[in-house]
N, C-alpha and C. Protein backbone atom coordinates (compact mmCIF):
# COMPACT_ATOMS: atom_id res chain seq x y z
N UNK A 1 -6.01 -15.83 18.96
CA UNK A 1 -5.52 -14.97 20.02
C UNK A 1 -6.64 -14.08 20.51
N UNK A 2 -6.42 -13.63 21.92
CA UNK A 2 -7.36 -13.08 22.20
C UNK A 2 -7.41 -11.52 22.09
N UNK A 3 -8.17 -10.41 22.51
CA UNK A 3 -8.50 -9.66 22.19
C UNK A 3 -7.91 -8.47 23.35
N UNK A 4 -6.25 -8.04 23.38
CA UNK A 4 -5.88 -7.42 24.06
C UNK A 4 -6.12 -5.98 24.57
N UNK A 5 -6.43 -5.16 25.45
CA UNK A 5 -6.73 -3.97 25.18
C UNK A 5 -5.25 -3.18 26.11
N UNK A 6 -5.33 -1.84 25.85
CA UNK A 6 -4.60 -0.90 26.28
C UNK A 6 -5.76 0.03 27.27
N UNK A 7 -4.78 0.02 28.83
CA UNK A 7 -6.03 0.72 29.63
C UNK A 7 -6.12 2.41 28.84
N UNK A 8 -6.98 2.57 29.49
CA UNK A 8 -7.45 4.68 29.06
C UNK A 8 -5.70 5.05 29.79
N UNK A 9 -5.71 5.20 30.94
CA UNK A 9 -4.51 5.35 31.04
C UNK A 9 -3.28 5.15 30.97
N UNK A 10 -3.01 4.33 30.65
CA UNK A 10 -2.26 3.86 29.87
C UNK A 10 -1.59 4.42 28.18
N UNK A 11 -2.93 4.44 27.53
CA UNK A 11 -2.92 5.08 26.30
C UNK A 11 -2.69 6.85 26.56
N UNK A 12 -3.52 7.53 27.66
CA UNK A 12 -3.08 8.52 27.86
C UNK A 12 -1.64 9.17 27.87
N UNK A 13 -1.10 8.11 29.04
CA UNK A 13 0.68 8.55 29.07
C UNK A 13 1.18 8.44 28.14
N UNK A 14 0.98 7.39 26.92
CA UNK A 14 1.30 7.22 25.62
C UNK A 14 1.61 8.57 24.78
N UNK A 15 -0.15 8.69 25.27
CA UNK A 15 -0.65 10.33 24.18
C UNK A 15 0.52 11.41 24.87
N UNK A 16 0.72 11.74 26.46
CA UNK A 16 1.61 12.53 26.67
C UNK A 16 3.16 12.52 26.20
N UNK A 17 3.60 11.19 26.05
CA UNK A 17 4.88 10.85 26.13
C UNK A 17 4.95 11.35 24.24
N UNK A 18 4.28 11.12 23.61
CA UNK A 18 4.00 11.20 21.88
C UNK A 18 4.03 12.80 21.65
N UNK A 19 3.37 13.55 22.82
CA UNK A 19 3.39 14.73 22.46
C UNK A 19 4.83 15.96 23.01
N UNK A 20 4.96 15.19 24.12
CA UNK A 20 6.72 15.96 24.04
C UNK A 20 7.97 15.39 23.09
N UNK A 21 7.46 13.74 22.36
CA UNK A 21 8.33 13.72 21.63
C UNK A 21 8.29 14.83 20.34
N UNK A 22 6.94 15.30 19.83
CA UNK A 22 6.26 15.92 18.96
C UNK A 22 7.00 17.34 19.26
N UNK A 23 6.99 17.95 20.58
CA UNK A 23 7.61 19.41 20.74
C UNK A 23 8.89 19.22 20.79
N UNK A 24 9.94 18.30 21.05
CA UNK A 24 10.84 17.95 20.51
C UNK A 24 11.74 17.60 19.26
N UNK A 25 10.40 17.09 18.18
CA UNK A 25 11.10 17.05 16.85
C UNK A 25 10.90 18.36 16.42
N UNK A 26 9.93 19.26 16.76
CA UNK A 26 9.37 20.69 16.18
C UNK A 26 10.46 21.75 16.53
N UNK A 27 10.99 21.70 17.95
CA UNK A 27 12.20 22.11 18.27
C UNK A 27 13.21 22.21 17.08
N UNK A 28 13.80 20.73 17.06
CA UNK A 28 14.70 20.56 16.07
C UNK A 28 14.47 21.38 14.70
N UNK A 29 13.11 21.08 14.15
CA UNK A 29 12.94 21.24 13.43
C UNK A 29 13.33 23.31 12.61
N UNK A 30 12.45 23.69 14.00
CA UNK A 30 12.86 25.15 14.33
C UNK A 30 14.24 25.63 14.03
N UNK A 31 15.08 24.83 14.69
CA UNK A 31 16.75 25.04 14.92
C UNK A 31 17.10 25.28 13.16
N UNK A 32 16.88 23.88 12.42
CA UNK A 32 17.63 23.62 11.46
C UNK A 32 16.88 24.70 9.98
N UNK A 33 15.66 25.28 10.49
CA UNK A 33 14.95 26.13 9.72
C UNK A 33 15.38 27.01 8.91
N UNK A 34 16.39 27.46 9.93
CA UNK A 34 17.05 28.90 9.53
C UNK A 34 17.85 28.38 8.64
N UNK A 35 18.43 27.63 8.26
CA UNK A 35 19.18 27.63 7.01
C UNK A 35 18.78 26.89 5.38
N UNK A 36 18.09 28.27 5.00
CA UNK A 36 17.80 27.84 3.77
C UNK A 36 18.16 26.97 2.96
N UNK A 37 17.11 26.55 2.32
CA UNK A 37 17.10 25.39 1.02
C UNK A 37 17.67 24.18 1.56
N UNK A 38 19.18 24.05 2.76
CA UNK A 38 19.52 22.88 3.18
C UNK A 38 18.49 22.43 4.40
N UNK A 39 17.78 22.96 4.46
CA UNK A 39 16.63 22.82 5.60
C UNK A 39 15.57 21.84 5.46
N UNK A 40 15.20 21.99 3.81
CA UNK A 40 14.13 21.05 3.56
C UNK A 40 14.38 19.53 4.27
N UNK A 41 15.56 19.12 3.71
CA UNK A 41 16.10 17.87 3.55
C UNK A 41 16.12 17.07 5.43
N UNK A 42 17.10 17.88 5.70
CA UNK A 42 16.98 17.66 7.17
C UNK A 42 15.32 18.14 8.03
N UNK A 43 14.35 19.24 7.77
CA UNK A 43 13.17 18.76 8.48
C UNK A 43 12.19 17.24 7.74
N UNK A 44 12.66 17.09 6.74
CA UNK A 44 11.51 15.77 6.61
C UNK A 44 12.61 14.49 7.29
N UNK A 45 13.72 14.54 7.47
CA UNK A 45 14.73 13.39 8.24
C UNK A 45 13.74 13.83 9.66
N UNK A 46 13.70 14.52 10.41
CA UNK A 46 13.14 15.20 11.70
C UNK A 46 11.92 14.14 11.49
N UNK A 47 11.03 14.72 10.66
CA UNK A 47 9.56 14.10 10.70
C UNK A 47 9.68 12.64 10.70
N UNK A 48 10.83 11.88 9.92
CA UNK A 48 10.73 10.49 9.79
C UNK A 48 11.16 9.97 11.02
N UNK A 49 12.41 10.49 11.60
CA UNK A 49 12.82 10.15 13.31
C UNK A 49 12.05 9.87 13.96
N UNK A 50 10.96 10.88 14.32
CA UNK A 50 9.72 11.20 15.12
C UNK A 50 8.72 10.00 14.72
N UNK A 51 8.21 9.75 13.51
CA UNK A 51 7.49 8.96 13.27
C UNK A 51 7.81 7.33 13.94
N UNK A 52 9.06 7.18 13.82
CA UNK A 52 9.98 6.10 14.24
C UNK A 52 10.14 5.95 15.89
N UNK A 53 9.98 7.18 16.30
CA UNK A 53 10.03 7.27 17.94
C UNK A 53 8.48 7.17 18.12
N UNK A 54 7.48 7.75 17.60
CA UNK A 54 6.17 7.76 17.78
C UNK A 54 5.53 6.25 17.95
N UNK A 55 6.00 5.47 16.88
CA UNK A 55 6.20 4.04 16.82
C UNK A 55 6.31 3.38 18.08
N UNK A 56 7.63 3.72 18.73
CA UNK A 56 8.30 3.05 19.61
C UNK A 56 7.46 3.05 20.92
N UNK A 57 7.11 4.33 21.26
CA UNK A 57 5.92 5.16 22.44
C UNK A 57 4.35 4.13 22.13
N UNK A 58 4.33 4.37 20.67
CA UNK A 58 2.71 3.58 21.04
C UNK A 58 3.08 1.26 20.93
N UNK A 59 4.64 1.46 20.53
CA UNK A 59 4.37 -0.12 20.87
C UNK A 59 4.14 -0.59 19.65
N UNK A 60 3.92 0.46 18.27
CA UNK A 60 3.94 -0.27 16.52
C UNK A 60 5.08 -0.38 16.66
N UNK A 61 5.49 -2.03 16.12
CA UNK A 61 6.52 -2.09 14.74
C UNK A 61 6.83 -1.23 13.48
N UNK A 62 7.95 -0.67 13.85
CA UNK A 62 8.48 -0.15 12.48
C UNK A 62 8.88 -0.93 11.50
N UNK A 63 8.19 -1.38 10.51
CA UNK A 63 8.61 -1.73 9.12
C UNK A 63 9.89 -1.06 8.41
N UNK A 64 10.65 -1.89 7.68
CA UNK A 64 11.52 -1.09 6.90
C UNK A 64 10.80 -0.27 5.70
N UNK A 65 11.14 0.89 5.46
CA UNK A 65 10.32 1.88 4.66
C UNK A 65 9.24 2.39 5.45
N UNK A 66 8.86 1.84 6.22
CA UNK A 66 7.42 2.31 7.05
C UNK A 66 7.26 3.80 7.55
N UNK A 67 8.04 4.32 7.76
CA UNK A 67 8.35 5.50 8.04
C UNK A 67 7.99 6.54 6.57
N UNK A 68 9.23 5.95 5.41
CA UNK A 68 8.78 6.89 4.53
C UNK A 68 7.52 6.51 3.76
N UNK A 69 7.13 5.62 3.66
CA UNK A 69 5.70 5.38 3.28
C UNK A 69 4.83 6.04 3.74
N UNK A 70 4.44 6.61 4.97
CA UNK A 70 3.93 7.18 5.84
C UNK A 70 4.00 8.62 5.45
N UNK A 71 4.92 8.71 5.41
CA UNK A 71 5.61 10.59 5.40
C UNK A 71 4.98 11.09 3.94
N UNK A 72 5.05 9.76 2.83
CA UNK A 72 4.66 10.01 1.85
C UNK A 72 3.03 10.30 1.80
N UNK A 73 2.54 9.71 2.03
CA UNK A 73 1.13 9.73 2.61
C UNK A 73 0.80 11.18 2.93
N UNK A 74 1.29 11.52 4.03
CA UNK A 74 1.01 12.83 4.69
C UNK A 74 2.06 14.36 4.23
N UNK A 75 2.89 13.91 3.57
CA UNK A 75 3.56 15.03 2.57
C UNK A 75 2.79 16.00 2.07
N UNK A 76 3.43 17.79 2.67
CA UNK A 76 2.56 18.48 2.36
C UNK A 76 3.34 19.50 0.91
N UNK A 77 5.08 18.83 1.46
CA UNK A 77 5.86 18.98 0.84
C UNK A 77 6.45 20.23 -0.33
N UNK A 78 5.17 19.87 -1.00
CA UNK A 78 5.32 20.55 -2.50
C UNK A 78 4.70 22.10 -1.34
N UNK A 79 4.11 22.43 -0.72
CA UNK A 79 3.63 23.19 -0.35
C UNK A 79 4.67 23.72 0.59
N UNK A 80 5.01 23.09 1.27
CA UNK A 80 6.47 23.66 2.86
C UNK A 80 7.26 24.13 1.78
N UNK A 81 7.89 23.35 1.14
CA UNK A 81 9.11 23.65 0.58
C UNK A 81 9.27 25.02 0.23
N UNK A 82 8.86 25.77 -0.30
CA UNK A 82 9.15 27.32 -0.78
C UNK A 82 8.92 28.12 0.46
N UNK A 83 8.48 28.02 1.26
CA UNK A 83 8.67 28.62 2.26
C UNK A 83 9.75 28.29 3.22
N UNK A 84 10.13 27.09 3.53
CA UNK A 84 11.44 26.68 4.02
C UNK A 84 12.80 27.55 3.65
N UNK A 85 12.69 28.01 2.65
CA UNK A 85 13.69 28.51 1.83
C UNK A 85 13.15 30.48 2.73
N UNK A 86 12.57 30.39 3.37
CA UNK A 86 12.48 32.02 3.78
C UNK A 86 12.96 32.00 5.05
N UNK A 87 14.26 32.23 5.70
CA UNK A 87 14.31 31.91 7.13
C UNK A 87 13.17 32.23 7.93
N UNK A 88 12.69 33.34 8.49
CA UNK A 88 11.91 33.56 9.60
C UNK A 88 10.46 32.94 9.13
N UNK A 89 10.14 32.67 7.95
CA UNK A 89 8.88 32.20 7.58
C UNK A 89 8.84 30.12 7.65
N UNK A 90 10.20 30.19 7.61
CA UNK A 90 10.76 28.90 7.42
C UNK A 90 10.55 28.17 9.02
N UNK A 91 10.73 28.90 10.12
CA UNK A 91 11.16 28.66 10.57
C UNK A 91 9.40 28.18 11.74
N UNK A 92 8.63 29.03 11.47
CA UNK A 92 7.17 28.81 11.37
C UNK A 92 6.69 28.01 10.86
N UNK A 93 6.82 27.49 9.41
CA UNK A 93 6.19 26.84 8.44
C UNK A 93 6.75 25.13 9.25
N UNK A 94 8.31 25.21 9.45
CA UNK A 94 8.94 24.00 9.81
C UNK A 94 7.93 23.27 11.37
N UNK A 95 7.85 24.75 12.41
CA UNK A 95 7.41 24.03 13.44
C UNK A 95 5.90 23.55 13.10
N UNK A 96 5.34 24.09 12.91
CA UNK A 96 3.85 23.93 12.19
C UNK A 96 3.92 22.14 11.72
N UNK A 97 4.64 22.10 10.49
CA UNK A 97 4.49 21.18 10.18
C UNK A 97 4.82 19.76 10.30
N UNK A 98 5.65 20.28 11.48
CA UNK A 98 6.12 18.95 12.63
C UNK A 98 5.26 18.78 13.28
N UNK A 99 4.80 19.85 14.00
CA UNK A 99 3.65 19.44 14.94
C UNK A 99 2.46 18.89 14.14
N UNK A 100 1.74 19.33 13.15
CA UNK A 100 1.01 19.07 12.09
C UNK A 100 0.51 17.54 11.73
N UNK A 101 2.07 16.86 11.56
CA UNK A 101 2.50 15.48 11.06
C UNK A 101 2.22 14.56 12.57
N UNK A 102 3.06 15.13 13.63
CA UNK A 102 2.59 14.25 14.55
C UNK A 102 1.66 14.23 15.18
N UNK A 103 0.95 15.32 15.13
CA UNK A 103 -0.27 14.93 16.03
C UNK A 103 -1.25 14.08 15.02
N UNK A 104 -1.61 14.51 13.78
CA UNK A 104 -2.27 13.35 13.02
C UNK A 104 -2.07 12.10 12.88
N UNK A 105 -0.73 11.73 12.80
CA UNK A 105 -0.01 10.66 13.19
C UNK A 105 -0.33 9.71 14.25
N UNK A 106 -0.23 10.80 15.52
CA UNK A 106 -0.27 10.06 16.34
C UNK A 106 -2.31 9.88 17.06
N UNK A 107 -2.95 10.95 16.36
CA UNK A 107 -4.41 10.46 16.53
C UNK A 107 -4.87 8.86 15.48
N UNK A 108 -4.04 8.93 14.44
CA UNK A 108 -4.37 7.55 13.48
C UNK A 108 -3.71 6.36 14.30
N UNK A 109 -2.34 6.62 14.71
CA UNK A 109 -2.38 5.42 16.04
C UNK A 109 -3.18 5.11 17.13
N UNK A 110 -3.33 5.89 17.52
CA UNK A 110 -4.36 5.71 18.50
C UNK A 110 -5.99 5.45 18.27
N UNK A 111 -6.05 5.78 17.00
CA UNK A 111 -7.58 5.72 16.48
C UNK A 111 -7.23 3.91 16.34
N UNK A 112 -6.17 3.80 15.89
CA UNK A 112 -6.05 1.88 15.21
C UNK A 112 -5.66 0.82 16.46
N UNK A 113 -5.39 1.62 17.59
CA UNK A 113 -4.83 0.98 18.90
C UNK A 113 -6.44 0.81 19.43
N UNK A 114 -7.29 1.56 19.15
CA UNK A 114 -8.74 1.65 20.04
C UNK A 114 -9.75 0.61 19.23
N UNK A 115 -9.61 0.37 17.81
CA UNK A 115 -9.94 -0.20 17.09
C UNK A 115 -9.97 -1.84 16.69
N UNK A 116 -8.46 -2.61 16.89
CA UNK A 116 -7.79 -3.25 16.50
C UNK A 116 -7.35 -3.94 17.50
N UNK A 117 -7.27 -5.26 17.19
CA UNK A 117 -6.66 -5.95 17.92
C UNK A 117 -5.41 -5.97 18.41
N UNK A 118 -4.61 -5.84 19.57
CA UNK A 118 -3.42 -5.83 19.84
C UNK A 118 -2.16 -6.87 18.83
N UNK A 119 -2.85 -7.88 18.75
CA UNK A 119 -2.03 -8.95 18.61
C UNK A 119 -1.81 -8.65 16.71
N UNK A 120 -2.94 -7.93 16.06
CA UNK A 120 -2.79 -7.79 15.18
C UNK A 120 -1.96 -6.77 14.43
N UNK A 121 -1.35 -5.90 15.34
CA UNK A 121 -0.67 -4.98 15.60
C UNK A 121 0.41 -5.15 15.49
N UNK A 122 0.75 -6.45 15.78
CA UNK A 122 2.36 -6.94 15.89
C UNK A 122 2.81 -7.13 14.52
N UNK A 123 2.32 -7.35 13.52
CA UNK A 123 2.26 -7.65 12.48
C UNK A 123 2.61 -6.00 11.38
N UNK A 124 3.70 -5.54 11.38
CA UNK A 124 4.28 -4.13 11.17
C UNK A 124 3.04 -3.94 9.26
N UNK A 125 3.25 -4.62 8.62
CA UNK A 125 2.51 -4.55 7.13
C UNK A 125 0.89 -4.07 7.28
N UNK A 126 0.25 -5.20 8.43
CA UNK A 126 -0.87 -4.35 8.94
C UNK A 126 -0.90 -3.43 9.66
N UNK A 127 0.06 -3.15 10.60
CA UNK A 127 0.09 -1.61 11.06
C UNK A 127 0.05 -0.75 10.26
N UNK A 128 1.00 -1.01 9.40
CA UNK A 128 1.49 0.24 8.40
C UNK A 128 -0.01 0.61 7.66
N UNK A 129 -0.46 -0.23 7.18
CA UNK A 129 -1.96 -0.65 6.30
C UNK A 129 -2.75 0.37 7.18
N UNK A 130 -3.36 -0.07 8.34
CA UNK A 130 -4.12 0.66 8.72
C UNK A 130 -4.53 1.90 9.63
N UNK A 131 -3.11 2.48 9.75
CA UNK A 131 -2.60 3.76 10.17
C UNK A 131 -2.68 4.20 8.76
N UNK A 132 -2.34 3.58 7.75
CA UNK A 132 -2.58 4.92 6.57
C UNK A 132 -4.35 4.97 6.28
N UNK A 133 -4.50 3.54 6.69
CA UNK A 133 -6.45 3.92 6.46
C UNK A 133 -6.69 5.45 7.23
N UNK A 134 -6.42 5.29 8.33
CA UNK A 134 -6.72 6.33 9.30
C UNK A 134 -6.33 7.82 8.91
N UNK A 135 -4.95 7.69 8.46
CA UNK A 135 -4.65 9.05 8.16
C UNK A 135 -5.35 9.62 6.64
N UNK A 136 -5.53 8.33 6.06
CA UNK A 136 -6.38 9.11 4.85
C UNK A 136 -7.54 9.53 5.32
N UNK A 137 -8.70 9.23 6.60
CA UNK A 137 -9.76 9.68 7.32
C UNK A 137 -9.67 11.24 7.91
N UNK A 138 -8.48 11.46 8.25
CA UNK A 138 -8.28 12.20 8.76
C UNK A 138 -8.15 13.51 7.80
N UNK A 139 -7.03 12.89 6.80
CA UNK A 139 -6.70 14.28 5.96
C UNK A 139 -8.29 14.28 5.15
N UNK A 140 -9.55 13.58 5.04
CA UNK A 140 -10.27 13.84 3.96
C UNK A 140 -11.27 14.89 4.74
N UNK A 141 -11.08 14.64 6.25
CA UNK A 141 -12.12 15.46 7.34
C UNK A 141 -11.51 16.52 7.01
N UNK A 142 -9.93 16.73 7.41
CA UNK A 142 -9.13 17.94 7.19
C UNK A 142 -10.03 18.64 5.67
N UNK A 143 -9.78 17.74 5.10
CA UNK A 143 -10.11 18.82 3.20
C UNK A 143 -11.36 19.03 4.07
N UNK A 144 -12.83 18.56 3.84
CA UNK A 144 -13.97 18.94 4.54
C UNK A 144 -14.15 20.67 4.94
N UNK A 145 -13.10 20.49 6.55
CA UNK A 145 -12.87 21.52 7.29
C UNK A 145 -12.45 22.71 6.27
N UNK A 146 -11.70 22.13 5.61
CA UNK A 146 -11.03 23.56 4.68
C UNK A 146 -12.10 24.39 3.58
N UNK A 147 -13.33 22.93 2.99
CA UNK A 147 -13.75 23.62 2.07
C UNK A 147 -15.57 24.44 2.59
């Protein structure tokens, strides 16, 4: 097969359409904040939705599990969680880390859409594969930045 590309613009509207879905799950995410401890549960459902719509926008196959495989990957989790549990701090920590998830998310798609063959793409096991290559690139720049 041959070697499909996605125009710049093209991928752009992508990138726009990815990022109001992104202020959209963060929204939600906001809403359901305020209620302690039952909050956790429902913002990582938020993050997996999104990931699943993020999917849909750039044209990956969602794998079954693919979503939480992913989430697992980028789980900051052990860290949100106690703050989730503080409404007004919760409610910060939640949008943060929606937005957080998808925009990395959605730079590792797009890093593997610029990279990769289209056709190879179709193939959800290698998507999944090398969107987590990417996001492990990403979070190791992230540590970098931090230290």
């Amino acid at each position: 097969m041959e070697h499909i590309n996605i125009s710049a613009k093209d991928l752009r509207l992508m990138g726009e359409k990815a990022q109001r879905c992104i202020d959209s799950h963060a929204k939600q995410a906001l809403v359901v904040s305020y209620i302690p401890l039952v909050s956790l549960p429902i913002v990582y459902g938020v993050c997996a939705k999104m990931i699943v719509k993020l999917d849909k926008i750039f044209g990956i196959p969602t794998a079954k599990g693919l979503g939480s495989e992913i989430l697992q990957d980028v789980m900051v989790g052990v860290i949100v969680a106690p703050a989730l549990a503080i409404p007004i701090l919760g409610a910060s920590v939640a949008t943060f880390y929606i937005k957080s998830i998808g925009r990395n998310y959605t730079s590792a798609v797009t890093a593997v859409i610029n990279t990769d063959p289209i056709h190879k793409l179709c193939d959800s096991a290698f998507a999944a594969k090398r969107i987590r290559e990417e996001l492990q690139k990403i979070h190791a720049s992230q540590r970098k930045e931090q230290l």
